[in-house]
Protein backbone atom coordinates (compact mmCIF):
# COMPACT_ATOMS: atom_id res chain seq x y z
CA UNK A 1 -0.09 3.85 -10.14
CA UNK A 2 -3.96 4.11 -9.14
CA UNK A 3 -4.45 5.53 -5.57
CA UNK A 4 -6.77 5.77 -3.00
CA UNK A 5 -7.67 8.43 -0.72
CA UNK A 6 -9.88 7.85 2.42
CA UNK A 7 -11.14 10.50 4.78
CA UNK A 8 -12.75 8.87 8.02
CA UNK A 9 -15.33 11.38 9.08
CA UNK A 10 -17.96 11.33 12.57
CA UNK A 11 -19.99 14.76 12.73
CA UNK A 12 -18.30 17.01 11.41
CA UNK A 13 -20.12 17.71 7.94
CA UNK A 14 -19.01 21.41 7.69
CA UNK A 15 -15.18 20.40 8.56
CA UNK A 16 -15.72 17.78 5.57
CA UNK A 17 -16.56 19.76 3.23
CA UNK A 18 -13.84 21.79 3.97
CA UNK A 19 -11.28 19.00 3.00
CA UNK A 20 -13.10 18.26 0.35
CA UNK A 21 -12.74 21.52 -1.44
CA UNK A 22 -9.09 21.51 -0.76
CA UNK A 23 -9.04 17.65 -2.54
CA UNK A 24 -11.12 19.68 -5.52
CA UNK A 25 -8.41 22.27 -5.50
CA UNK A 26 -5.86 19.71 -6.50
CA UNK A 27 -8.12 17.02 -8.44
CA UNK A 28 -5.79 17.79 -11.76
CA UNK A 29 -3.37 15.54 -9.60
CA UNK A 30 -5.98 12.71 -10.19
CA UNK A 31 -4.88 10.08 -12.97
CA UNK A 32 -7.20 6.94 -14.05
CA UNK A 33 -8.42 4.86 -11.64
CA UNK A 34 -8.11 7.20 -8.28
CA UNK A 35 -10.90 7.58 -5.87
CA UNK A 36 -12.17 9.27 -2.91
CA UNK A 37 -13.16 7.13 -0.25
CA UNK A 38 -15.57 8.86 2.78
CA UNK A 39 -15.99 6.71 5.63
CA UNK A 40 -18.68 7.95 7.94
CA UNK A 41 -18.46 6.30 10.75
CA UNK A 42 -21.74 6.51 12.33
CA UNK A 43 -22.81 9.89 12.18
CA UNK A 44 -26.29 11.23 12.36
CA UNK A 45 -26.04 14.80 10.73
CA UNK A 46 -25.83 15.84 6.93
CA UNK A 47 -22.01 13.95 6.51
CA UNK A 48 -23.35 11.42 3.49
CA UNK A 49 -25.33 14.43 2.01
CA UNK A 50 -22.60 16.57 1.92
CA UNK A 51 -20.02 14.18 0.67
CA UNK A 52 -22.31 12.81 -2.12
CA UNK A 53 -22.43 17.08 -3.67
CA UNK A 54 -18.76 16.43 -4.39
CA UNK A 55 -19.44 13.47 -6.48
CA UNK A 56 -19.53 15.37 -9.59
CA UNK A 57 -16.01 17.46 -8.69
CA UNK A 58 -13.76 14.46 -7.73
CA UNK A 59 -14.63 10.40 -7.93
CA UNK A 60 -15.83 9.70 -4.99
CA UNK A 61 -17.76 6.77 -3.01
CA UNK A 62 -19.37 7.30 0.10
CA UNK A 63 -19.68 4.46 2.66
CA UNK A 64 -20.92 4.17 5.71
CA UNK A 65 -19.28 2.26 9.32
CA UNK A 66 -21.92 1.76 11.51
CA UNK A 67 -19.07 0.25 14.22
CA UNK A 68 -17.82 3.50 16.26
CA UNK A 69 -14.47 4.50 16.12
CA UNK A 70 -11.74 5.62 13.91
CA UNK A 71 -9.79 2.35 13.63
CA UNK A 72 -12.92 1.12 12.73
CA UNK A 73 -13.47 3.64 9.97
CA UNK A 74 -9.85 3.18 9.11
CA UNK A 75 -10.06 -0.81 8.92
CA UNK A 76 -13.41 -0.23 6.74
CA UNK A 77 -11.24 1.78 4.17
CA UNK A 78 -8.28 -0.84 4.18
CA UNK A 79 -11.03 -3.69 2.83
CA UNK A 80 -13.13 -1.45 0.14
CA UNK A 81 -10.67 1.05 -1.37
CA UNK A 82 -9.70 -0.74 -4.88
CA UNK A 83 -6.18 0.15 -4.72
CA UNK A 84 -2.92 -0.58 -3.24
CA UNK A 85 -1.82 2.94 -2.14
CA UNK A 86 -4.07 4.32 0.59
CA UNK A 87 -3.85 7.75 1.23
CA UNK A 88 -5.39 8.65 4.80
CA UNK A 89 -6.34 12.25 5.77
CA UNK A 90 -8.06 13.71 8.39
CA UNK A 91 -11.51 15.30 8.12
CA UNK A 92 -10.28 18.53 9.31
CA UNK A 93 -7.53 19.21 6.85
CA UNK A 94 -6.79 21.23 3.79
CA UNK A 95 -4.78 19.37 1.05
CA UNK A 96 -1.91 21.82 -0.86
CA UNK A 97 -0.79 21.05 -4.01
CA UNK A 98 1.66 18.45 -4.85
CA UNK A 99 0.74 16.20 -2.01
CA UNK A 100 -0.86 13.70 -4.21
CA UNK A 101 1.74 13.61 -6.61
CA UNK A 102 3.92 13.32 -3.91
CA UNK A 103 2.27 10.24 -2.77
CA UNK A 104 2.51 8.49 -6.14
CA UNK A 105 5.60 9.61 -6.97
CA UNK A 106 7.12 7.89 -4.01
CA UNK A 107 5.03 4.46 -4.39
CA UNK A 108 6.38 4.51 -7.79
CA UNK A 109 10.02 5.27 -6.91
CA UNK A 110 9.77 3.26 -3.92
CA UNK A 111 8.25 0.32 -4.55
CA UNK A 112 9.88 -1.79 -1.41
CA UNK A 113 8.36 0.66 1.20
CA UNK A 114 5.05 0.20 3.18
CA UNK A 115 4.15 3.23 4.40
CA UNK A 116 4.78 7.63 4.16
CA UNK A 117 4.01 10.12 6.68
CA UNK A 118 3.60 13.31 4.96
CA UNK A 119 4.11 17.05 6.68
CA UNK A 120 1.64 18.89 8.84
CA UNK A 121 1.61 22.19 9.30
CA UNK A 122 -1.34 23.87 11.07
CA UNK A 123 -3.87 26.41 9.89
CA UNK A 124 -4.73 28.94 13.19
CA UNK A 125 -8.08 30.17 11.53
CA UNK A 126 -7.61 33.09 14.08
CA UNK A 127 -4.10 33.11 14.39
CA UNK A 128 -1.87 31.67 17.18
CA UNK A 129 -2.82 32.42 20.74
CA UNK A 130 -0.29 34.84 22.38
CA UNK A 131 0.82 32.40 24.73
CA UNK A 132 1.81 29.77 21.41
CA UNK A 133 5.65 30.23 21.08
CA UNK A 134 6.69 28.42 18.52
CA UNK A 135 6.51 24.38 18.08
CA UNK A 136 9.33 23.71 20.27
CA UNK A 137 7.40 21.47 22.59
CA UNK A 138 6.68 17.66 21.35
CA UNK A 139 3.66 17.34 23.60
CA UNK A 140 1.90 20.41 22.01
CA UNK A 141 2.97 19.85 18.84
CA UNK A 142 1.12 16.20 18.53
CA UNK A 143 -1.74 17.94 20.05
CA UNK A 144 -2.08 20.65 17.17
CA UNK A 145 -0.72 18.37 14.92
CA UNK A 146 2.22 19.90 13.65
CA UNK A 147 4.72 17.28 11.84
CA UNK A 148 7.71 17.75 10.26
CA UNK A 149 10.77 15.79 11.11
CA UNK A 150 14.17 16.32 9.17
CA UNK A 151 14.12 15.82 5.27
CA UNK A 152 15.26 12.53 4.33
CA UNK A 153 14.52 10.76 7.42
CA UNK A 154 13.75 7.37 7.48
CA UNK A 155 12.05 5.14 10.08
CA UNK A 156 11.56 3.77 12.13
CA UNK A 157 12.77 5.95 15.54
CA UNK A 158 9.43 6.16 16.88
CA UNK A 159 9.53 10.12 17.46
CA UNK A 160 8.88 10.21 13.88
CA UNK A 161 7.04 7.74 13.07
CA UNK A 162 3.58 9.41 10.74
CA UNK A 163 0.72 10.92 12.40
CA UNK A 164 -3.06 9.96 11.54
CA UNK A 165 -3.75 13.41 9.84
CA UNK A 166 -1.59 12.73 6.58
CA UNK A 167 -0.09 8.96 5.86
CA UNK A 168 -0.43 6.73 3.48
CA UNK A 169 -0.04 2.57 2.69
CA UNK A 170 1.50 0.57 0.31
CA UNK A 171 -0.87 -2.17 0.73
CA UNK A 172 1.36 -5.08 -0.88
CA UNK A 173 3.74 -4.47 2.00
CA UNK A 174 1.05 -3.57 5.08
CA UNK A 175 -1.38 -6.54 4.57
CA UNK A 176 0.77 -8.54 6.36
CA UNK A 177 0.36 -6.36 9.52
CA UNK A 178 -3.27 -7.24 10.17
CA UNK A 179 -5.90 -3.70 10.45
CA UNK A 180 -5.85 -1.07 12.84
CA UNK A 181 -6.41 -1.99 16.88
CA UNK A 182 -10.08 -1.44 17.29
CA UNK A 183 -9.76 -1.24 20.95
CA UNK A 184 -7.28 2.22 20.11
CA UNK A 185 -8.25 5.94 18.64
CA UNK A 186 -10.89 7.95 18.68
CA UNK A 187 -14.21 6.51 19.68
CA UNK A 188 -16.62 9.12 18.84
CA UNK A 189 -16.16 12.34 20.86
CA UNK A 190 -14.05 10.71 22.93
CA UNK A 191 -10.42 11.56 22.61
CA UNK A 192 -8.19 8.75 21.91
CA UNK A 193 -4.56 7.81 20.49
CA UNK A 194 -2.62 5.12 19.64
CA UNK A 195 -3.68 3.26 16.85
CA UNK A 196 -1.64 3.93 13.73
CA UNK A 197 1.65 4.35 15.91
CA UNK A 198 0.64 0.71 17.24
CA UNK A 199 -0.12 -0.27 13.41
CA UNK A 200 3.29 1.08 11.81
CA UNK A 201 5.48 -0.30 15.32
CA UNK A 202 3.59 -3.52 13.96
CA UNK A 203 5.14 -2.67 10.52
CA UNK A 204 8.17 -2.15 11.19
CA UNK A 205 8.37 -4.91 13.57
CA UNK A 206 7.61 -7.45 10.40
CA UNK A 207 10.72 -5.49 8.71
CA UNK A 208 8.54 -3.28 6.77
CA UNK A 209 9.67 0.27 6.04
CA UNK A 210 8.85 3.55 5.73
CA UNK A 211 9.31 7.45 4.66
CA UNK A 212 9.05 11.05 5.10
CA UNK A 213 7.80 13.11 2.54
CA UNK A 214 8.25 16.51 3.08
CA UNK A 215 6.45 17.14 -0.43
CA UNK A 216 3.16 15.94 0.53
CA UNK A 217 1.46 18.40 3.03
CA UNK A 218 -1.48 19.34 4.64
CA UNK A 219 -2.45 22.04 6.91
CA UNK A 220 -4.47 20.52 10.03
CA UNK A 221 -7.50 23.46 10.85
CA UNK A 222 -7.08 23.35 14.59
CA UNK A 223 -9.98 24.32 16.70
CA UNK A 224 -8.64 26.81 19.34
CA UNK A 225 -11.45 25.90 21.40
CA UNK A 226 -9.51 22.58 22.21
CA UNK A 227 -7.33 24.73 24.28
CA UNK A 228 -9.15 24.34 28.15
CA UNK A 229 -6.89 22.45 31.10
CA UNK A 230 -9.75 19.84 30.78
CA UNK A 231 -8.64 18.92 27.29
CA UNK A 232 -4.93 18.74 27.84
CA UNK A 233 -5.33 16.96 30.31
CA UNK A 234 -7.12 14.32 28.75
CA UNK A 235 -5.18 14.11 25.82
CA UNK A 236 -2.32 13.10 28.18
CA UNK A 237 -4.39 10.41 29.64
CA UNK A 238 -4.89 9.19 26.24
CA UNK A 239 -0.65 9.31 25.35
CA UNK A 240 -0.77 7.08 28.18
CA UNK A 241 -3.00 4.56 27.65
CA UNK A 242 -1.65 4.63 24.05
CA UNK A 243 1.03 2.22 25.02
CA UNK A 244 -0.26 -1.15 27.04
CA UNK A 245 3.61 -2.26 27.81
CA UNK A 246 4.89 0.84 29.20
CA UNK A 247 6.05 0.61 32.66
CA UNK A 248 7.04 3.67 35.47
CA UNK A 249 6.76 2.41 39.08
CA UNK A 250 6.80 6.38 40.29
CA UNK A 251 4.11 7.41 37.82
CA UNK A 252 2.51 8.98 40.95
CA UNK A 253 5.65 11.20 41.73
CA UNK A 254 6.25 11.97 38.77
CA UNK A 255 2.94 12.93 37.75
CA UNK A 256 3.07 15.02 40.93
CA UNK A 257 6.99 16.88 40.05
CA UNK A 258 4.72 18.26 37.06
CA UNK A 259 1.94 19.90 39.01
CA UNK A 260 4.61 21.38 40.66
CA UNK A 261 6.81 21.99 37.94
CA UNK A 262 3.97 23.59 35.90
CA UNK A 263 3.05 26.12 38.58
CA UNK A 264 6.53 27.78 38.34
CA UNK A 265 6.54 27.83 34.72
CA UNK A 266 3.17 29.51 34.71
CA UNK A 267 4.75 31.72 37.38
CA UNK A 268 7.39 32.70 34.68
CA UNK A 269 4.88 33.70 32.17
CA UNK A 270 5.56 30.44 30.07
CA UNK A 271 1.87 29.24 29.49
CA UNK A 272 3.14 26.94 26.81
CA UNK A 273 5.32 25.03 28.43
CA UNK A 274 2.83 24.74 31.75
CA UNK A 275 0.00 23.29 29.45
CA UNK A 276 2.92 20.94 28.00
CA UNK A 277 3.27 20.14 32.09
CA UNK A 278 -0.29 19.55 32.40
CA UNK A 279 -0.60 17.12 29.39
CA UNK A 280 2.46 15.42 31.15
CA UNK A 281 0.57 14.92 34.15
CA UNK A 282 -2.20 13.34 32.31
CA UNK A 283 0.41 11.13 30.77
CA UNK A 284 1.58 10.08 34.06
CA UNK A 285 -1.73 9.13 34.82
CA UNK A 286 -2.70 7.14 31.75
CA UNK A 287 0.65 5.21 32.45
CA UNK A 288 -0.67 4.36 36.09
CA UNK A 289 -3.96 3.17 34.43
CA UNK A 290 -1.92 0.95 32.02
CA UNK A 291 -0.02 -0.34 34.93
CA UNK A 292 -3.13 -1.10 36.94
CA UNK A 293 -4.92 -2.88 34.60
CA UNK A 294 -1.66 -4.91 33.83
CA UNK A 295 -1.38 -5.88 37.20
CA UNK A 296 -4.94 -7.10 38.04
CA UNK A 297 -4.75 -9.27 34.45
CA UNK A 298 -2.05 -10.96 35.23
């Protein structure tokens, strides 16, 4: 089985290039008929000149998305990759070996599911900050990225449903779903969420299935500089406008009982669970938004 892999990319040319070397690392995975697919949506630095050096490494087509945002990128990669399996990955990841063997071994094995999430793990290119204990937190860990439910699990409880950095499509199955929300993800710089956790809900919803695959992993390069109050908070905001039907009357108090609940914890010395607070208060908010906007449309 012939498989496609598409990177969405807005710039970040160096961080491309990065995932590109890791797809070279592992290109003796490749078999007839696979491509590279780089979607630049809309950037104006070196990304196309940059993608089109690897062209003689790996076979790869560039495109271009002029409409901004990642479900647009994603949605341009669903119409011009030339096979069924899609293999998404973040711009900002390194691939490891056996990942895209993983893939196709699955599709193969598997031919009645519709769609993998793979394993993340996360690359600290300067190590984890002191205050990072460990990925107990759920909060933190979508924010870094890290992904690895229990081997074997199937969908589709929704705490483990794939994350955008490493999934891939069985596009006999998906088509049926429709494309990605435009009106969800990342828009830009502008953080955003929702939009393949609305797309596999969607999936599953039409009584299509899906997978873990511990096998296929990447490593997600997180930039520690993401790490301000600011950004946490935001990214909670964003969790909360991820989901238009949610519904919490007291979003204000308990967006509140986490201010308050993240001063003691930063008090005790536990930094990582007062950011989780702090994203949690964003959340709150994001939910209030949701429910405003419900309200003065209906």
């Amino acid at each position: 089985m012939s498989l496609s892999i598409v990177i969405c990319t807005y710039n970040r040319s160096h961080e491309l290039a990065l995932t590109l070397q890791s797809i070279c690392t592992v290109a003796a995975e490749f078999e007839f008929g696979d491509e590279v697919i780089v979607i630049d949506n809309n950037s104006d630095d070196d990304t196309k000149v940059v993608a089109e050096s690897f062209r003689e490494r790996i076979p790869l087509r560039y495109l271009f998305e002029s409409k901004q945002g990642l479900s647009h990128a994603r949605n341009a990669g669903l119409r011009f990759a030339k096979n069924t399996l899609l293999i998404f990955f973040d711009d900002d990841v390194n691939v490891l070996p056996g990942t895209v063997t993983a893939y196709r071994q699955a599709a193969e094995r598997h031919s009645g599911v519709g769609f993998y999430g793979g394993r993340i793990s996360v690359y600290w290119k300067n190590g984890a900050p002191k205050w990072f204990r460990g990925y107990e937190l759920p909060l933190i860990n979508g924010l870094v990225g890290h992904y690895r439910p229990p081997v074997g699990s199937a969908f589709p409880p929704e705490k483990l449903l794939p994350y955008g950095a490493n999934f891939a499509l069985n596009t006999s199955h998906t088509k049926v779903i429709g494309e990605f929300d435009s009106s969800l993800g990342v828009r830009g710089a502008e953080i955003g969420r929702g939009e393949e956790t609305d797309f596999f809900l969607r999936a599953i919803n039409q009584g299509v299935s899906g997978m873990y695959l511990d096998l296929a992993e990447v490593e997600h390069r997180f930039q520690e500089e993401r790490f301000t109050l600011s950004y946490f908070y935001r990214y909670g905001i964003q969790k909360g406008l991820s989901n238009p039907n949610v519904s919490c009357d007291d979003w204000l108090v308990k967006a509140l009982k986490q201010v308050v609940l993240g001063g003691v914890q930063l008090l005790k010395g536990r930094k990582d669970h007062f950011y989780q607070c702090v994203i949690n208060v964003g959340l709150f908010r994001g939910v209030g938004i949701v429910m405003r906007r419900n309200r003065l449309g209906s």
